[in-house]
C-alpha atoms as a PDB file:
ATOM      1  CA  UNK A   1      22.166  10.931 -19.234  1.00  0.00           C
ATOM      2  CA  UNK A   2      21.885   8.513 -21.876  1.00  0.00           C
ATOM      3  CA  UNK A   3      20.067   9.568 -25.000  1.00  0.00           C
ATOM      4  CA  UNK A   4      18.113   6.362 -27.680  1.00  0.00           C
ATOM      5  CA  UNK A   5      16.457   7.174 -30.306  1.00  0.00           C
ATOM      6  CA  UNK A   6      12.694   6.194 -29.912  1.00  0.00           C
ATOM      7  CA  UNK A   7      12.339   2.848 -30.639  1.00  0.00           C
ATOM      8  CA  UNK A   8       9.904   0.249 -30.964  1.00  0.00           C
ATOM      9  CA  UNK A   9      11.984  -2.797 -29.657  1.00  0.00           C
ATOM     10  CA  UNK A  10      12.616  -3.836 -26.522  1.00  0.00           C
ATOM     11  CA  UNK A  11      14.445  -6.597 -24.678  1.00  0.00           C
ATOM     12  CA  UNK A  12      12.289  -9.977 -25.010  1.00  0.00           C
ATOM     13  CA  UNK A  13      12.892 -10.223 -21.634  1.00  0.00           C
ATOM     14  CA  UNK A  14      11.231  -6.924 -20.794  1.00  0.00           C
ATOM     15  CA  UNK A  15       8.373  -7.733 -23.666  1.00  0.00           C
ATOM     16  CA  UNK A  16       7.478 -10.561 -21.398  1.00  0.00           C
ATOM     17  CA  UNK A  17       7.277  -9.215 -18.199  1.00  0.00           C
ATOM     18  CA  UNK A  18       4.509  -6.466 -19.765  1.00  0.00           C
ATOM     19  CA  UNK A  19       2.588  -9.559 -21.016  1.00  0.00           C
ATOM     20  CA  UNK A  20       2.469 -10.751 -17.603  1.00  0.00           C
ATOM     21  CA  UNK A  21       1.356  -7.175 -16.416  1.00  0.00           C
ATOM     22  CA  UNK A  22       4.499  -6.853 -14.801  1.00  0.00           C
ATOM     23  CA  UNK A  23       5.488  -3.114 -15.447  1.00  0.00           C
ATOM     24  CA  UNK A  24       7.943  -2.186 -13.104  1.00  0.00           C
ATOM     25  CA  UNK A  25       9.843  -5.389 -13.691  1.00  0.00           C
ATOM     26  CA  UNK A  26      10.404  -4.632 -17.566  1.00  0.00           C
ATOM     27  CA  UNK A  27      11.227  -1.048 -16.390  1.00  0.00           C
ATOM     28  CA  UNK A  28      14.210  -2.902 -14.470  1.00  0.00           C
ATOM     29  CA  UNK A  29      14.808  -4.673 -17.115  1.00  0.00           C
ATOM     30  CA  UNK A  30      15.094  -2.360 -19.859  1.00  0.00           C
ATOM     31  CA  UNK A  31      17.751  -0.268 -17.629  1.00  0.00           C
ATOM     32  CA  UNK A  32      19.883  -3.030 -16.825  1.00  0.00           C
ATOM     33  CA  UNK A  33      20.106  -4.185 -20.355  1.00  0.00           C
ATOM     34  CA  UNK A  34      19.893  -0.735 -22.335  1.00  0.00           C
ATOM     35  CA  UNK A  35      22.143   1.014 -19.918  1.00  0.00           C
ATOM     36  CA  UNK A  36      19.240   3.679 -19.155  1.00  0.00           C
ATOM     37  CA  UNK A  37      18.107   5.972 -16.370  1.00  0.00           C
ATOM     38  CA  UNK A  38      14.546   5.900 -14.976  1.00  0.00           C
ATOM     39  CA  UNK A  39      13.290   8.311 -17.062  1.00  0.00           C
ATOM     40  CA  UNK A  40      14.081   7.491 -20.225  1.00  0.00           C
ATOM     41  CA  UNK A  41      13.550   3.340 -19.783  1.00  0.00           C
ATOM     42  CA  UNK A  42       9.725   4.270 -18.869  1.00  0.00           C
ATOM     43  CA  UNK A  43       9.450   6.826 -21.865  1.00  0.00           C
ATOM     44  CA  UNK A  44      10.578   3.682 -23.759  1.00  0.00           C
ATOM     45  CA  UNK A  45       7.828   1.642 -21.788  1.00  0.00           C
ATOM     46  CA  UNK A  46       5.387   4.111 -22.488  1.00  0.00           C
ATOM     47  CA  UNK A  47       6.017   4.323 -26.212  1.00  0.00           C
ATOM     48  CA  UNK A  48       6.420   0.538 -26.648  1.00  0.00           C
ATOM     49  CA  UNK A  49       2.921   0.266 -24.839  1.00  0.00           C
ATOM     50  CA  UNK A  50       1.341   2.962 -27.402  1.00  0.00           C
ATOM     51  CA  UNK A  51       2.570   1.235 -30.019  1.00  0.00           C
ATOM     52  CA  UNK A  52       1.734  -2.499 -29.359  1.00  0.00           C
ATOM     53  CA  UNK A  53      -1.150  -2.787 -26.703  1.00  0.00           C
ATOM     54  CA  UNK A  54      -0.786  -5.750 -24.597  1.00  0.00           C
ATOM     55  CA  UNK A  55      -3.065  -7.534 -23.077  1.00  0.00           C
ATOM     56  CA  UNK A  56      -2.889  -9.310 -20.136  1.00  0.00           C
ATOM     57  CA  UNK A  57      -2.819 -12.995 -20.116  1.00  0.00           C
ATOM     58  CA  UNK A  58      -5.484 -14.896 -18.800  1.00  0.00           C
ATOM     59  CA  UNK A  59      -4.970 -15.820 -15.372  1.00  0.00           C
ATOM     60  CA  UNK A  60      -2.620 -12.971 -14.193  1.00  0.00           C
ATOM     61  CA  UNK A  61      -3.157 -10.136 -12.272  1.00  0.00           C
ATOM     62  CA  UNK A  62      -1.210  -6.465 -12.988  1.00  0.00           C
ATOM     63  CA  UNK A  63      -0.290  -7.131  -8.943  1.00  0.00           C
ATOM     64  CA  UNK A  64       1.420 -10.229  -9.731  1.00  0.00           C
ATOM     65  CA  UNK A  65      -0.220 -12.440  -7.896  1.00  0.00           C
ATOM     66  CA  UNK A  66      -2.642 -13.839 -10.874  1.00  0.00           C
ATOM     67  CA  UNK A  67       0.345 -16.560 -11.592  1.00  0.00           C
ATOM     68  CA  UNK A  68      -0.136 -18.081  -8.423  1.00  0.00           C
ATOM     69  CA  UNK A  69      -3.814 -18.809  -8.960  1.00  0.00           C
ATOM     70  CA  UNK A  70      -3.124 -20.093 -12.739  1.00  0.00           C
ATOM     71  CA  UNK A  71      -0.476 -22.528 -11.419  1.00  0.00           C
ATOM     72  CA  UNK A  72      -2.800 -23.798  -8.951  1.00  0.00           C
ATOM     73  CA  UNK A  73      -5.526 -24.309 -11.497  1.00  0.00           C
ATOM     74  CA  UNK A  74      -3.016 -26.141 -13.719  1.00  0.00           C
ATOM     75  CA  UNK A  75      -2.083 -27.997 -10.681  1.00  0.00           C
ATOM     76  CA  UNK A  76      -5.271 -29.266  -9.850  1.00  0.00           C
ATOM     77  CA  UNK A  77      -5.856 -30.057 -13.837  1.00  0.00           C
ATOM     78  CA  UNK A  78      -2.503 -32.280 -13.588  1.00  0.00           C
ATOM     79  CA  UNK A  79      -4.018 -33.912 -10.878  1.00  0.00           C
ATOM     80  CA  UNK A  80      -7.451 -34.913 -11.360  1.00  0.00           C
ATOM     81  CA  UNK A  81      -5.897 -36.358 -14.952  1.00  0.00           C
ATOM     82  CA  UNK A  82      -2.928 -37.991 -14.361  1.00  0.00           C
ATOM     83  CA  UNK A  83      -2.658 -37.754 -10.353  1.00  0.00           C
ATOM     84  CA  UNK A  84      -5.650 -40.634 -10.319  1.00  0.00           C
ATOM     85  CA  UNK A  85      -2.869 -42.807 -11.403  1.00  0.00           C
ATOM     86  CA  UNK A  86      -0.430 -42.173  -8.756  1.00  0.00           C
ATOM     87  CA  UNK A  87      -3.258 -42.749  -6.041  1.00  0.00           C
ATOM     88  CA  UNK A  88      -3.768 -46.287  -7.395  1.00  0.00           C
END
């Protein structure tokens, strides 16, 4: 087993997936880019969280579907401004 030393930074890419409430996802991430087992990548998780509380983004949901209802609403948005044009 692979030991770190406890460490506040993470891969960006695993960073962004907790913004977007996705937890196991950065777990997968921090393995496959730290080289970590299971254990130790969500002790790193854990303390990362601890350290810098993240908050959700509007709009998403900690299931992941929440992006699927914020692209829709930015959908619609896109549409009612500039799709009025394309109907014309």
């Amino acid at each position: 087993m692979k030991t770190l030393e406890r460490q506040s930074l993470l891969p960006l890419d695993a960073i962004g997936a907790l913004e977007l409430g996705q937890k196991p996802e950065a777990i997968r991430i921090v393995r496959q880019q730290l080289g970590v087992d299971m254990p130790v990548a969500q002790d790193l998780i854990e303390g990362y969280l601890k350290q810098h509380p993240v908050e959700i983004m509007p709009g998403f949901s900690t299931d992941g579907t929440g992006h699927w209802v914020w692209l829709l609403l930015c959908g619609i948005a896109l549409l009612s401004l500039g799709g009025l044009t394309l109907l014309s």
